[in-house]
C-alpha atoms as a PDB file:
ATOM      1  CA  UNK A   1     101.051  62.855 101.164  1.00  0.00           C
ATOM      2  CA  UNK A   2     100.259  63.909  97.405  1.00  0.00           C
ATOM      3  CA  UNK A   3     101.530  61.159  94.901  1.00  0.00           C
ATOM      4  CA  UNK A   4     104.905  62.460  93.038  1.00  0.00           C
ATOM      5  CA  UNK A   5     103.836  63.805  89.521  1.00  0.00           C
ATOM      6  CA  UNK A   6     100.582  64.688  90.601  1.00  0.00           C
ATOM      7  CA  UNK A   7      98.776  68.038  90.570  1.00  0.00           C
ATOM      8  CA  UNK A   8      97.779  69.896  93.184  1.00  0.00           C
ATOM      9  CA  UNK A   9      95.106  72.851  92.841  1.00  0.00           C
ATOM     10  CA  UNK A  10      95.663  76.100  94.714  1.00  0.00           C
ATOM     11  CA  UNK A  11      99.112  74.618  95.992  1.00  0.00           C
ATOM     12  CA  UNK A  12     100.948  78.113  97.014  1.00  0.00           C
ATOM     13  CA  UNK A  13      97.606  78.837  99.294  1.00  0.00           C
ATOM     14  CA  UNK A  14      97.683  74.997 100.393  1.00  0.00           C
ATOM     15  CA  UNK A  15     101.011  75.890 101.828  1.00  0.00           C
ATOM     16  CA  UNK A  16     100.406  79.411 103.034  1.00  0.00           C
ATOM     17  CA  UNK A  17      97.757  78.074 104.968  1.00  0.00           C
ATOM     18  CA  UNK A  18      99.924  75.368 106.498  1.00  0.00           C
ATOM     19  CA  UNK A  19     102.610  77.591 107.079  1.00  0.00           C
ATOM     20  CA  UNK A  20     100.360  79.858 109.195  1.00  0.00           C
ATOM     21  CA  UNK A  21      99.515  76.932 111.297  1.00  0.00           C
ATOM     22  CA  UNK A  22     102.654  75.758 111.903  1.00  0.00           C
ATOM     23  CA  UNK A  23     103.720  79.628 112.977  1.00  0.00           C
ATOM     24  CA  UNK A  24     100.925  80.166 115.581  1.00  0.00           C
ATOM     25  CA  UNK A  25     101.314  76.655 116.910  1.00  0.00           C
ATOM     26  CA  UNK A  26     105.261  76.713 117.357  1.00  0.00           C
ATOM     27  CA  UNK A  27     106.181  80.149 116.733  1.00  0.00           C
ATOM     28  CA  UNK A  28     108.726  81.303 114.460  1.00  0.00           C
ATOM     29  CA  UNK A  29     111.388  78.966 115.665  1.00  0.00           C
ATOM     30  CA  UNK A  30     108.870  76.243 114.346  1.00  0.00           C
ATOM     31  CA  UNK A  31     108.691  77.412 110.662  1.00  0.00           C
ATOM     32  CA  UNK A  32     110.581  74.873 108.692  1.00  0.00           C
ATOM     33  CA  UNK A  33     110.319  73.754 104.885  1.00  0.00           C
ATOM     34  CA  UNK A  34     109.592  70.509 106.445  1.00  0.00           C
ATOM     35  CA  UNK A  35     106.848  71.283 109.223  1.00  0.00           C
ATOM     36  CA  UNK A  36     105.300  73.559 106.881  1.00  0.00           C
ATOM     37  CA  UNK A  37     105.129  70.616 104.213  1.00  0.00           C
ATOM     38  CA  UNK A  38     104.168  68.100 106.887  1.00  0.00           C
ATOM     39  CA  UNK A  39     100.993  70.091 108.122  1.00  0.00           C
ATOM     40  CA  UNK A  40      99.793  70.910 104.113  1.00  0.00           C
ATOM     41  CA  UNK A  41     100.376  67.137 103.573  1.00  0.00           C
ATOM     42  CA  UNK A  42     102.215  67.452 100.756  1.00  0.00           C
ATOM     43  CA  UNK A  43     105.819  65.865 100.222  1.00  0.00           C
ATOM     44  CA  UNK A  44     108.761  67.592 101.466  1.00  0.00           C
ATOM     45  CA  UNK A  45     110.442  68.918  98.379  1.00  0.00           C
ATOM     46  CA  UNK A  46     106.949  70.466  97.004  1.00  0.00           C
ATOM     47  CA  UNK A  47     107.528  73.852  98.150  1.00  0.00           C
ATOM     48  CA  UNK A  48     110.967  74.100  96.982  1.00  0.00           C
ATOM     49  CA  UNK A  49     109.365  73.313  93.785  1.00  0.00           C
ATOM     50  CA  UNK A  50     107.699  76.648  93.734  1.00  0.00           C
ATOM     51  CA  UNK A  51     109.979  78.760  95.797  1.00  0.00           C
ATOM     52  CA  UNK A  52     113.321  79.331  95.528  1.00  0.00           C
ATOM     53  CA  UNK A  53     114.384  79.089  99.092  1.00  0.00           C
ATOM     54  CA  UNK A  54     112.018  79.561 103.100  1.00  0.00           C
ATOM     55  CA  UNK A  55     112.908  83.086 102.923  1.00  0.00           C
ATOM     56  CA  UNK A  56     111.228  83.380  99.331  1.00  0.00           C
ATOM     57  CA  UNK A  57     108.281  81.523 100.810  1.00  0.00           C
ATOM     58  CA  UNK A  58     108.026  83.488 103.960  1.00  0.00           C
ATOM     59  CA  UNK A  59     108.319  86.889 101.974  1.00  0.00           C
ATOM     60  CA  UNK A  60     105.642  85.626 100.035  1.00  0.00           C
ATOM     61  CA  UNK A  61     103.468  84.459 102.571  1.00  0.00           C
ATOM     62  CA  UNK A  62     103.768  88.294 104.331  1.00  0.00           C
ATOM     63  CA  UNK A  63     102.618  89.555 100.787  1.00  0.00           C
ATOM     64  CA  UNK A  64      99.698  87.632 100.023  1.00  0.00           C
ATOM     65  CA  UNK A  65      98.422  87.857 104.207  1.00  0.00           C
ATOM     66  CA  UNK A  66      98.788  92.151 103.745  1.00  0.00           C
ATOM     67  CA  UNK A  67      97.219  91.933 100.490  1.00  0.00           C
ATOM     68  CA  UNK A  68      94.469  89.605 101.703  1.00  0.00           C
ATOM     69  CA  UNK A  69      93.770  92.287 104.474  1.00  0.00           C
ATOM     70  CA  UNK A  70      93.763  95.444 102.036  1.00  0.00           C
ATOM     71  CA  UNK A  71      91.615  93.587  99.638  1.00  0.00           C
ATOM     72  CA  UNK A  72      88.917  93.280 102.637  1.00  0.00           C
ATOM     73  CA  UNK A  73      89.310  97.530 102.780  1.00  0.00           C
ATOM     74  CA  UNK A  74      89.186  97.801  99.214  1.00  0.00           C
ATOM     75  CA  UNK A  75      85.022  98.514  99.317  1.00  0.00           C
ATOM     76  CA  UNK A  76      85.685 100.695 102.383  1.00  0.00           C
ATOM     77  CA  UNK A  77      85.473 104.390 100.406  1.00  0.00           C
ATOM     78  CA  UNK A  78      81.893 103.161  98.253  1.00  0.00           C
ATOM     79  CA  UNK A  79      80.596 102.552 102.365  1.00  0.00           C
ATOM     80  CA  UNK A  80      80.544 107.073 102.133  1.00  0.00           C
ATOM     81  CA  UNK A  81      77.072 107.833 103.167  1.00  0.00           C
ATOM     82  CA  UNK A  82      75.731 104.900 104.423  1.00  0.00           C
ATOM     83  CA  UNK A  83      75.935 103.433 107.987  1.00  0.00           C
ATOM     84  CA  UNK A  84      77.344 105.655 110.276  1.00  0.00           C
ATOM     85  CA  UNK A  85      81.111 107.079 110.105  1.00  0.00           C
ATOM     86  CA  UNK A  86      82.057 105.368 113.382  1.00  0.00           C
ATOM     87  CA  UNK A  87      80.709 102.002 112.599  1.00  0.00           C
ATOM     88  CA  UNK A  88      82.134 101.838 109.177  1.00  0.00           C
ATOM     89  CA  UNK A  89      85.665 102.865 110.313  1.00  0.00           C
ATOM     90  CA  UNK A  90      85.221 100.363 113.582  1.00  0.00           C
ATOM     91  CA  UNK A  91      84.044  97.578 110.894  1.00  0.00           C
ATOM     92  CA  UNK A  92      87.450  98.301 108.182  1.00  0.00           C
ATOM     93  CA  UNK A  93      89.643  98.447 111.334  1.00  0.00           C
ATOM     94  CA  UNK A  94      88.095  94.611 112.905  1.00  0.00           C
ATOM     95  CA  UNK A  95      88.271  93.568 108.855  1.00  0.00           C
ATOM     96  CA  UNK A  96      92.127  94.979 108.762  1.00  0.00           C
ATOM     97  CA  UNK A  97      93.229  92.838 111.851  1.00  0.00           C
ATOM     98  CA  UNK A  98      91.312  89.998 111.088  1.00  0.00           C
ATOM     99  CA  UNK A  99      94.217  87.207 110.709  1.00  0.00           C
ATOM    100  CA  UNK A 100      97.732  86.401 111.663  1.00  0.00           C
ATOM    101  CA  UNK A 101      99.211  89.769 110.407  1.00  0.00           C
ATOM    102  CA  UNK A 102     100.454  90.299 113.780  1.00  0.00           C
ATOM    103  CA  UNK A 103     102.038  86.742 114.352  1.00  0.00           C
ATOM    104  CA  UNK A 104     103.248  86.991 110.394  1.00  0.00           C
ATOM    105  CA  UNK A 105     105.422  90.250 111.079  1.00  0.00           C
ATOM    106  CA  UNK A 106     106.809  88.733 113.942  1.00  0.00           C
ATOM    107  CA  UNK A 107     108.622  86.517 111.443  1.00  0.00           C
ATOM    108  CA  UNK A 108     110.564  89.459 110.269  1.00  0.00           C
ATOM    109  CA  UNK A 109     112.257  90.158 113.914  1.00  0.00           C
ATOM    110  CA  UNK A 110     112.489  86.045 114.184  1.00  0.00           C
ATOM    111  CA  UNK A 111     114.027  85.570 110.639  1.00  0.00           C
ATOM    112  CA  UNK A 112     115.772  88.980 109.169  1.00  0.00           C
ATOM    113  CA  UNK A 113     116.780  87.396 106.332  1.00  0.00           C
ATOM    114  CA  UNK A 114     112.744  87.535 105.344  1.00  0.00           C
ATOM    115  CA  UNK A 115     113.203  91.406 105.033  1.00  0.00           C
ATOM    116  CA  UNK A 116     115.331  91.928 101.615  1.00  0.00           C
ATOM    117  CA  UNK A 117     113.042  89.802 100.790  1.00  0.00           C
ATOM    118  CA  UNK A 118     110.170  91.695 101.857  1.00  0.00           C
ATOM    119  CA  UNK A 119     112.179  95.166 100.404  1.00  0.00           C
ATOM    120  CA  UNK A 120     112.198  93.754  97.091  1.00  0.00           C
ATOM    121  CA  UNK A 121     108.512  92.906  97.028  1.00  0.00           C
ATOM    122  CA  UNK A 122     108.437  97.232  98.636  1.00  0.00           C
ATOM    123  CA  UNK A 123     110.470  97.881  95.669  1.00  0.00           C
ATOM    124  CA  UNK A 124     108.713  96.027  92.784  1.00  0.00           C
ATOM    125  CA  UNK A 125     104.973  97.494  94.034  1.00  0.00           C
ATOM    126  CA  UNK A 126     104.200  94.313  94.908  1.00  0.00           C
ATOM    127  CA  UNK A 127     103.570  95.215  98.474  1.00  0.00           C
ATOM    128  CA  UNK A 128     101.541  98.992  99.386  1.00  0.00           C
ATOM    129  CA  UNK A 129     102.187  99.078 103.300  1.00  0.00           C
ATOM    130  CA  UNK A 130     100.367 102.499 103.020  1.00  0.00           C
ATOM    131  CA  UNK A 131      97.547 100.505 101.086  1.00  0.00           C
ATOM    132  CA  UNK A 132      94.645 100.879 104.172  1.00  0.00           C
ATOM    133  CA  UNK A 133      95.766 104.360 105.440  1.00  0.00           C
ATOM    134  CA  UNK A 134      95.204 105.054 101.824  1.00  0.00           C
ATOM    135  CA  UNK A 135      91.961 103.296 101.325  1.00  0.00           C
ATOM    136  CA  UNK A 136      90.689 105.166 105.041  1.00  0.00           C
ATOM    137  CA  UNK A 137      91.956 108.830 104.221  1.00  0.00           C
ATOM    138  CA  UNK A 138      89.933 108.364 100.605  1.00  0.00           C
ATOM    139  CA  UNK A 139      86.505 106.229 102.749  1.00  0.00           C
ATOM    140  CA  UNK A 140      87.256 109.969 105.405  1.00  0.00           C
ATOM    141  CA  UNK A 141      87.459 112.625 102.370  1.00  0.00           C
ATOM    142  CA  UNK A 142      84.274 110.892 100.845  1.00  0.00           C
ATOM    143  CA  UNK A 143      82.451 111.432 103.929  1.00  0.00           C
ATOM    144  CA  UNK A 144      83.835 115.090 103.954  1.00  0.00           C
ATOM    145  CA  UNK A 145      82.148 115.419 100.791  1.00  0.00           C
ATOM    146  CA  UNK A 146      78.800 114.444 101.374  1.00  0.00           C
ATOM    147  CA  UNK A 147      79.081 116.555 104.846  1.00  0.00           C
ATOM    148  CA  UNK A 148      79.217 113.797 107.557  1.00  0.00           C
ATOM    149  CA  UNK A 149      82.895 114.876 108.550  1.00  0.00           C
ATOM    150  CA  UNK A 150      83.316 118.673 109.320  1.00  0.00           C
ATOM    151  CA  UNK A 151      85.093 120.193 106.850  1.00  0.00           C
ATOM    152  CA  UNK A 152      87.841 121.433 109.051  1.00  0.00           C
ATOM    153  CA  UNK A 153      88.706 117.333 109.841  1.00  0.00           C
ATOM    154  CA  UNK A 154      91.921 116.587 107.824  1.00  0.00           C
ATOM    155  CA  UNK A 155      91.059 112.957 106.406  1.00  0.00           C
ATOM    156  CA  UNK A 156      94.634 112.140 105.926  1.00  0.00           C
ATOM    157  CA  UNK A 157      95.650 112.757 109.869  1.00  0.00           C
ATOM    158  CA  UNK A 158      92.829 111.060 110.866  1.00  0.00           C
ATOM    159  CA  UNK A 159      93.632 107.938 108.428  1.00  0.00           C
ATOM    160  CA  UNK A 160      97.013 107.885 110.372  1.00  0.00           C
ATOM    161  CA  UNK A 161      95.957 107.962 113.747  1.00  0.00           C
ATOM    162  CA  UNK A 162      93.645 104.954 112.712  1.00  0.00           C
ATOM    163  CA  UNK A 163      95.212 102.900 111.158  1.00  0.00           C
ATOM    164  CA  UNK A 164      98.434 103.422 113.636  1.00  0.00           C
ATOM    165  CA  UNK A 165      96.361 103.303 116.935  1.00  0.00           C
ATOM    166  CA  UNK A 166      94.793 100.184 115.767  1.00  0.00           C
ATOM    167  CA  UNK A 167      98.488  98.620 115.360  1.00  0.00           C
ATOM    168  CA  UNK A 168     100.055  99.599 118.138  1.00  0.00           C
ATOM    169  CA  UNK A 169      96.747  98.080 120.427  1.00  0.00           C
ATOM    170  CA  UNK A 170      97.546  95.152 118.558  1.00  0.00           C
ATOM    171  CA  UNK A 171     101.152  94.717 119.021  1.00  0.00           C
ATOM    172  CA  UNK A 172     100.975  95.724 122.721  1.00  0.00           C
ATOM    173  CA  UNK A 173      98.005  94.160 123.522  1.00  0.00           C
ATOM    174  CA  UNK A 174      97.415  91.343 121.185  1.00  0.00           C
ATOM    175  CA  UNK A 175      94.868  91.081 118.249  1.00  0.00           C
ATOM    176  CA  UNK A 176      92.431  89.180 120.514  1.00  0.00           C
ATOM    177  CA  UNK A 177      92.422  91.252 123.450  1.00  0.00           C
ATOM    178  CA  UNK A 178      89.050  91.861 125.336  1.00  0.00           C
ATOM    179  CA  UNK A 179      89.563  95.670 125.332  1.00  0.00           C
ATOM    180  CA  UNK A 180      91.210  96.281 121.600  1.00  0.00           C
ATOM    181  CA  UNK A 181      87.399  96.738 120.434  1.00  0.00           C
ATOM    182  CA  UNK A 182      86.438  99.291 123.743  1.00  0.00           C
ATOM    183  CA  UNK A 183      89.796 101.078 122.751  1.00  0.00           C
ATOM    184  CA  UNK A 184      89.421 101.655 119.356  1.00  0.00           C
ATOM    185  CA  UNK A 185      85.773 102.788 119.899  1.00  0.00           C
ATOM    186  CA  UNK A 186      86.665 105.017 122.591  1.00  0.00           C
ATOM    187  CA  UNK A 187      88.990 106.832 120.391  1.00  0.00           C
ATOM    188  CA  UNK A 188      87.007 106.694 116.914  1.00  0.00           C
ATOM    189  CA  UNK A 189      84.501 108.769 119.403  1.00  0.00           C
ATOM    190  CA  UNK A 190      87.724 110.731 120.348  1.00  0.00           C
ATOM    191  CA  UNK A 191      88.413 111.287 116.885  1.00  0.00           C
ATOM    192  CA  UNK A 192      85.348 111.495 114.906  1.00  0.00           C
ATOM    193  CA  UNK A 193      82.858 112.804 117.533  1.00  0.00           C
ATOM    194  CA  UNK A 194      80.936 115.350 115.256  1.00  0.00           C
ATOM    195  CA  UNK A 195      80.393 112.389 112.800  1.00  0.00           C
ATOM    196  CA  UNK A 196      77.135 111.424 112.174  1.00  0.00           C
END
């Protein structure tokens, strides 16, 4: 336990951490101000200290996971013209569902009260849920460019089908399932087959 009165660096991601063990050990129903507390090692009241109530903390706990996983995209569009097409939209998708993104939105269906929460961070900009479609339509139109995507693809379509195939593998097969990486290279041939 950290002494009272003492500082503790990084403390928000100290928790986050925690609280993502806690959720993929015991599941939503597990996710308590106290368990969450107990596994950062920190005393009880800490994270009351810096959040208002566990809804607060969950809603920001979603935020900082989906901006975690855009931020690894974020370099995705400067990839245009190197590589290959297929292996650099294969590599963003593994880097997008790298994580407990899945097992973090199931805390929404477990906990509604999370989502105004949530809403509010939709509403302030905090949150872009449209943030990697985004980032693979521009990494697709960049390609289109330099001539390694015909010019009759539609970048934006294509983003969409990604970036939605890839989550709905993962929520009905599970992020670490043996054939979510033969799936989603089966269709990025589907999809991009002209690409170089």
């Amino acid at each position: 336990m950290s002494p009272r009165g003492v500082t503790i660096p990084e403390v928000r991601q100290q928790l986050f951490d925690a609280a993502e063990r806690v959720l993929l050990r015991e599941g939503p129903s597990g996710m308590s101000g106290r368990a969450i507390t107990r596994e950062a090692g920190v005393a009880t009241g800490l994270l009351y200290n810096h959040f208002t109530d566990l809804d607060a903390f969950l809603a920001a706990l979603i935020v900082d996971r989906a901006g975690a996983a855009t931020g690894r995209l974020r370099d995705l569009p400067v990839r245009a013209g190197s590589g290959t097409v297929a292996g650099n939209v294969l590599a963003a998708i593994d880097s997008l569902l790298t994580g407990n993104l899945l097992a973090l939105a199931g805390l929404t269906l477990a906990r509604p009260t999370v989502v105004p929460r949530l809403a509010q961070a939709l509403g302030d900009g905090t949150l872009e849920p449209d943030a990697g479609e985004r980032l693979f339509t521009a990494y697709l139109e960049a390609e289109q460019r330099l001539g390694r995507l015909p010019a009759e693809a539609d970048p934006a379509s294509l983003a969409l089908a990604l970036v939605g195939a890839a989550h709905q593998l993962v929520l009905t097969r599970g992020p670490r399932s043996p054939e979510l990486g033969e799936r989603m290279r089966r269709l990025v041939g589907t999809l991009l087959p002209a690409a170089p």
